[in-house]
Protein backbone atom coordinates (compact mmCIF):
# COMPACT_ATOMS: atom_id res chain seq x y z
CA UNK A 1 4.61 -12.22 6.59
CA UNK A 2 2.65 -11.42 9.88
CA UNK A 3 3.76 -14.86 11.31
CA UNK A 4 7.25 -14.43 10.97
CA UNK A 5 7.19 -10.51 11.57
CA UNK A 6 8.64 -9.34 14.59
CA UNK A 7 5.35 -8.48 15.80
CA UNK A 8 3.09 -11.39 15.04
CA UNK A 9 -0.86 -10.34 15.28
CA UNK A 10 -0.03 -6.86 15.84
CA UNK A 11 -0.75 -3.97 13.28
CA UNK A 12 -1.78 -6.92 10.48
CA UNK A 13 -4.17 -3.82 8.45
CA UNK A 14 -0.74 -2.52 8.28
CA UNK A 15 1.03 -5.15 6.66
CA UNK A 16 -1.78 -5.53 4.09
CA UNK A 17 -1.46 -1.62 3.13
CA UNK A 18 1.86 -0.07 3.90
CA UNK A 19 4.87 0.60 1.50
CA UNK A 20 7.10 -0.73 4.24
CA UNK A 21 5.78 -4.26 3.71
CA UNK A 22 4.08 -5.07 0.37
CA UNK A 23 7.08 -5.41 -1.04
CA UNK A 24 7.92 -8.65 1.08
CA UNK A 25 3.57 -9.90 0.48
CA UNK A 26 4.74 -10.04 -3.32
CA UNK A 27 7.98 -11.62 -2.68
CA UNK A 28 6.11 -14.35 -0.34
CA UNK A 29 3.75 -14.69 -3.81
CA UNK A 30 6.44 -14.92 -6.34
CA UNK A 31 8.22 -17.61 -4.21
CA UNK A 32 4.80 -19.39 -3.84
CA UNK A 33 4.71 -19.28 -7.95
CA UNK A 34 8.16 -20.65 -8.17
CA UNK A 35 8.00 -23.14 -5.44
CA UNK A 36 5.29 -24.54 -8.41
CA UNK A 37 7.58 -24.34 -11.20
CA UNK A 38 5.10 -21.71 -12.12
CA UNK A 39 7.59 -19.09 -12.44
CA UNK A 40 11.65 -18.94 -13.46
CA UNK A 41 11.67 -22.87 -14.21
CA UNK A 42 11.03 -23.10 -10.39
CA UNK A 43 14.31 -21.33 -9.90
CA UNK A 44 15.08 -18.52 -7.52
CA UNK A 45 18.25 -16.60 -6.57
CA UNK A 46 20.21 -16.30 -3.08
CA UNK A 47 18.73 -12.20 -3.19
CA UNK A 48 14.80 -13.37 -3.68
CA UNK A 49 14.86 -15.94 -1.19
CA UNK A 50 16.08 -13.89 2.05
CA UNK A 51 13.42 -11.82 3.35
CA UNK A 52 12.55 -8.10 2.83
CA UNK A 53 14.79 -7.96 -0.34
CA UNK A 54 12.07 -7.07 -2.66
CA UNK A 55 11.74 -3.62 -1.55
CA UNK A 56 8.02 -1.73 -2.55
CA UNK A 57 10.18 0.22 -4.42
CA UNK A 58 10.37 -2.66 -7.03
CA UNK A 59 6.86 -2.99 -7.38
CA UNK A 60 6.47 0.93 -8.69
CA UNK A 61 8.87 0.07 -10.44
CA UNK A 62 7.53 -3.10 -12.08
CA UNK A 63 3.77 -1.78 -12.25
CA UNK A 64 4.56 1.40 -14.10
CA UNK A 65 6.59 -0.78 -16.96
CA UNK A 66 4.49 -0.83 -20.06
CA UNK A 67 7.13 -1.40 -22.74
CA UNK A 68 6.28 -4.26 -24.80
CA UNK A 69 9.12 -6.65 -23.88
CA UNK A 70 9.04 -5.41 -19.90
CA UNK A 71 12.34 -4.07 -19.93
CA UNK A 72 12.16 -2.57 -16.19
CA UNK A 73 10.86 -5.50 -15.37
CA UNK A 74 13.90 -7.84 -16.56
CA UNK A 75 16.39 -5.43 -14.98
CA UNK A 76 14.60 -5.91 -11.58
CA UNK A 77 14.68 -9.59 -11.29
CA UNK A 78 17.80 -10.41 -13.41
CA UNK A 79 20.16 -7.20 -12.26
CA UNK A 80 19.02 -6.67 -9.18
CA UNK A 81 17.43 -10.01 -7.68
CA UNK A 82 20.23 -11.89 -9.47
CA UNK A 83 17.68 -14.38 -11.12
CA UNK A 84 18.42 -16.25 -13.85
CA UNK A 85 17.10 -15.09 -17.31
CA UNK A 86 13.07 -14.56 -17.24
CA UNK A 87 10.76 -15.36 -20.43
CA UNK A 88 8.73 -12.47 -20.91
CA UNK A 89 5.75 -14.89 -19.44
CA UNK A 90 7.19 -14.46 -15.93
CA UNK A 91 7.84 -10.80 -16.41
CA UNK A 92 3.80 -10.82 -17.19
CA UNK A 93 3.23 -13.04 -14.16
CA UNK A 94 5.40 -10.64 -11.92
CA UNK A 95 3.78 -7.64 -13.27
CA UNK A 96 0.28 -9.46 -12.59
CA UNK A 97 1.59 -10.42 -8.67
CA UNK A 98 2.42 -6.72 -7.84
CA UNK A 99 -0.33 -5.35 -10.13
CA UNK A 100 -2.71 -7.53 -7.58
CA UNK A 101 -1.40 -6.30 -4.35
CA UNK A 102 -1.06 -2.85 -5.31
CA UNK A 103 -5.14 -2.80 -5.99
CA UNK A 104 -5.17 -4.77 -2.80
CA UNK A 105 -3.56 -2.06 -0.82
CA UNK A 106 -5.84 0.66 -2.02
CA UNK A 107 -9.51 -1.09 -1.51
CA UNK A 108 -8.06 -1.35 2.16
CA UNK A 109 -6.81 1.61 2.34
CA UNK A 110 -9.98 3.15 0.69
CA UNK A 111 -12.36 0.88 2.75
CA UNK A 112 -10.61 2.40 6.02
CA UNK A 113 -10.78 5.84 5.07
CA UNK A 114 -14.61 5.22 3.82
CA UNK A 115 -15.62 3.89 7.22
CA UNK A 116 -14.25 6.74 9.35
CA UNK A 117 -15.96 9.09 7.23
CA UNK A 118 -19.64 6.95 7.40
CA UNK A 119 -19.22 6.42 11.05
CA UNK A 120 -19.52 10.51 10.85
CA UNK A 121 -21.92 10.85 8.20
CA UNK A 122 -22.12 15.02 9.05
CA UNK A 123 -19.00 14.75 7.70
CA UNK A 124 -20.44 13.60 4.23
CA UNK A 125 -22.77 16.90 4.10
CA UNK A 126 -19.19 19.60 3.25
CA UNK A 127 -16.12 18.85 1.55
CA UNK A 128 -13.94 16.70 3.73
CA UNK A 129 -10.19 17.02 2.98
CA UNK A 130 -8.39 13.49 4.14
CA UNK A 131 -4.43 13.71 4.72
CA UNK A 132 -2.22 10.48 3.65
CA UNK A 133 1.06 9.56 4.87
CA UNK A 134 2.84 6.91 3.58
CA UNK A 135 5.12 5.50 0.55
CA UNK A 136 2.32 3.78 -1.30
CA UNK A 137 0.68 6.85 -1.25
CA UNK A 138 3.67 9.26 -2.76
CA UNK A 139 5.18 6.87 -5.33
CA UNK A 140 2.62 3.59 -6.19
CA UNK A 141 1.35 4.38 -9.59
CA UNK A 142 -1.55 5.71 -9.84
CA UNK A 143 -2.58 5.00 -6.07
CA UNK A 144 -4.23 8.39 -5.70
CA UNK A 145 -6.40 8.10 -8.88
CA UNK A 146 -7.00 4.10 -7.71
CA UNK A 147 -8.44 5.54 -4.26
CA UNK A 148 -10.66 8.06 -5.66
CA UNK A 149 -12.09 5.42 -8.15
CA UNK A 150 -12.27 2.54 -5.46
CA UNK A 151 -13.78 5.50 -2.79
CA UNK A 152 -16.44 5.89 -5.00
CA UNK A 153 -18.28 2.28 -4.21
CA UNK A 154 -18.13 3.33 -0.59
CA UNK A 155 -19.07 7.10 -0.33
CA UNK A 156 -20.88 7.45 -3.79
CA UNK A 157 -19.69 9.20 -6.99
CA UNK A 158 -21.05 12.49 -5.92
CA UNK A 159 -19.15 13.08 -2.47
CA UNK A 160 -16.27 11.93 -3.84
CA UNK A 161 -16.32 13.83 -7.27
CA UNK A 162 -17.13 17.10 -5.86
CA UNK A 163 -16.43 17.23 -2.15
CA UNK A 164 -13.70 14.74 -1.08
CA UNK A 165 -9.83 15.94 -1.59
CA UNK A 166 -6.87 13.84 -0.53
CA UNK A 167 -3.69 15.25 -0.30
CA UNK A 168 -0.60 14.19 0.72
CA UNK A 169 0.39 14.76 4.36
CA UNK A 170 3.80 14.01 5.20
CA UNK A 171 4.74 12.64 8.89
CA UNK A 172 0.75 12.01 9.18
CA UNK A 173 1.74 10.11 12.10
CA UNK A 174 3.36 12.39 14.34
CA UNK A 175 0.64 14.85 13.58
CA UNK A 176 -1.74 12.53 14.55
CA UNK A 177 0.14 12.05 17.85
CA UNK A 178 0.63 15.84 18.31
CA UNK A 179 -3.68 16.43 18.07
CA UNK A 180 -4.19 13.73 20.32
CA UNK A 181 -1.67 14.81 22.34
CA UNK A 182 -3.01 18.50 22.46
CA UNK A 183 -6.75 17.02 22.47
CA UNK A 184 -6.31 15.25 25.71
CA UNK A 185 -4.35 18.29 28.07
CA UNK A 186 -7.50 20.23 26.70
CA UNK A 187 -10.08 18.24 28.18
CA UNK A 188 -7.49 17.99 30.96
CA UNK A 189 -7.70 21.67 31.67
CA UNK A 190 -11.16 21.92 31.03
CA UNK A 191 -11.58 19.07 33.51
CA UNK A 192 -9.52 20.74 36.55
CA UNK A 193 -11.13 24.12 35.74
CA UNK A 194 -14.45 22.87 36.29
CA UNK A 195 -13.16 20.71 39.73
């Protein structure tokens, strides 16, 4: 994915954690499966194989199916990624691929947030309330309870049981721009008022 990004070697923590990618690291594993026969009879479909077409979207979608036969599932890769018929093997295997990345996704994102707050460790004394922007966090099952869990090994049970809170935090990055922004024509100010 980075290598043939637009961007190569830029914002790569990114494209390990962000809704607007993961979709297209789990199609780049499902092709790997069935370029092994190990998925689909080694057969893919005109949709799968052109990039970005397996939108994070899917992967909710395909994560959250627990019906026995995985129902969603089928409808994702036969009706909308025009596959072939699927054994319920490779709807397993599927379900396993995005299951994977989606844990990836939140130990980085929970090992980022974990080592701002330890490089302030005052911070770890009060309740710390951390804002989250981003698709993975809104609509990825379970990605909220998954951070809290995975936070745990990082900041211990206690801080994050009792004093950490994450919430969601919509346009987190303009914000972020707008406190930095604000931040630096303070010390500005400051800086040509004592000149």
């Amino acid at each position: 994915l980075n290598r043939k990004s637009s961007n190569p070697g830029l914002q790569v923590y990114e494209k390990m954690i962000s809704g607007l990618f993961l979709g297209e690291v789990a199609r780049n594993a499902i092709l790997a499966l069935v370029d092994q026969r190990l998925l689909f009879a080694g057969r893919s479909s005109v949709i799968l194989n052109k990039s970005y077409t397996f939108d994070t979207a899917y992967m909710s979608e395909i994560v959250a199916d627990e019906s026995p036969d995985l129902d969603a599932v089928r409808t994702v890769l036969e009706a909308t990624l025009e596959l072939p018929p699927t054994t319920l093997v490779d709807r397993q295997a599927v379900r396993n691929v995005c299951t994977m990345i989606g844990a990836r996704g939140v130990r980085l994102s929970a090992a980022a947030m974990s080592a701002v707050l330890l490089n302030r460790p005052e911070l770890l004394a009060a309740s710390v309330s951390v804002g989250i922007d981003g698709s993975m966090y809104q609509f990825y099952p379970n990605f909220e309870r998954d951070l809290y869990c995975v936070s745990r090994v990082f900041l211990g049970a206690d801080f994050v049981d009792n004093r950490l809170k994450l919430h969601l935090a919509k346009d987190g990055s303009g914000v972020g721009a707008a406190i930095v922004a604000m931040t630096v024509e303070q010390e500005r100010v400051a800086a040509a008022a004592a000149a």
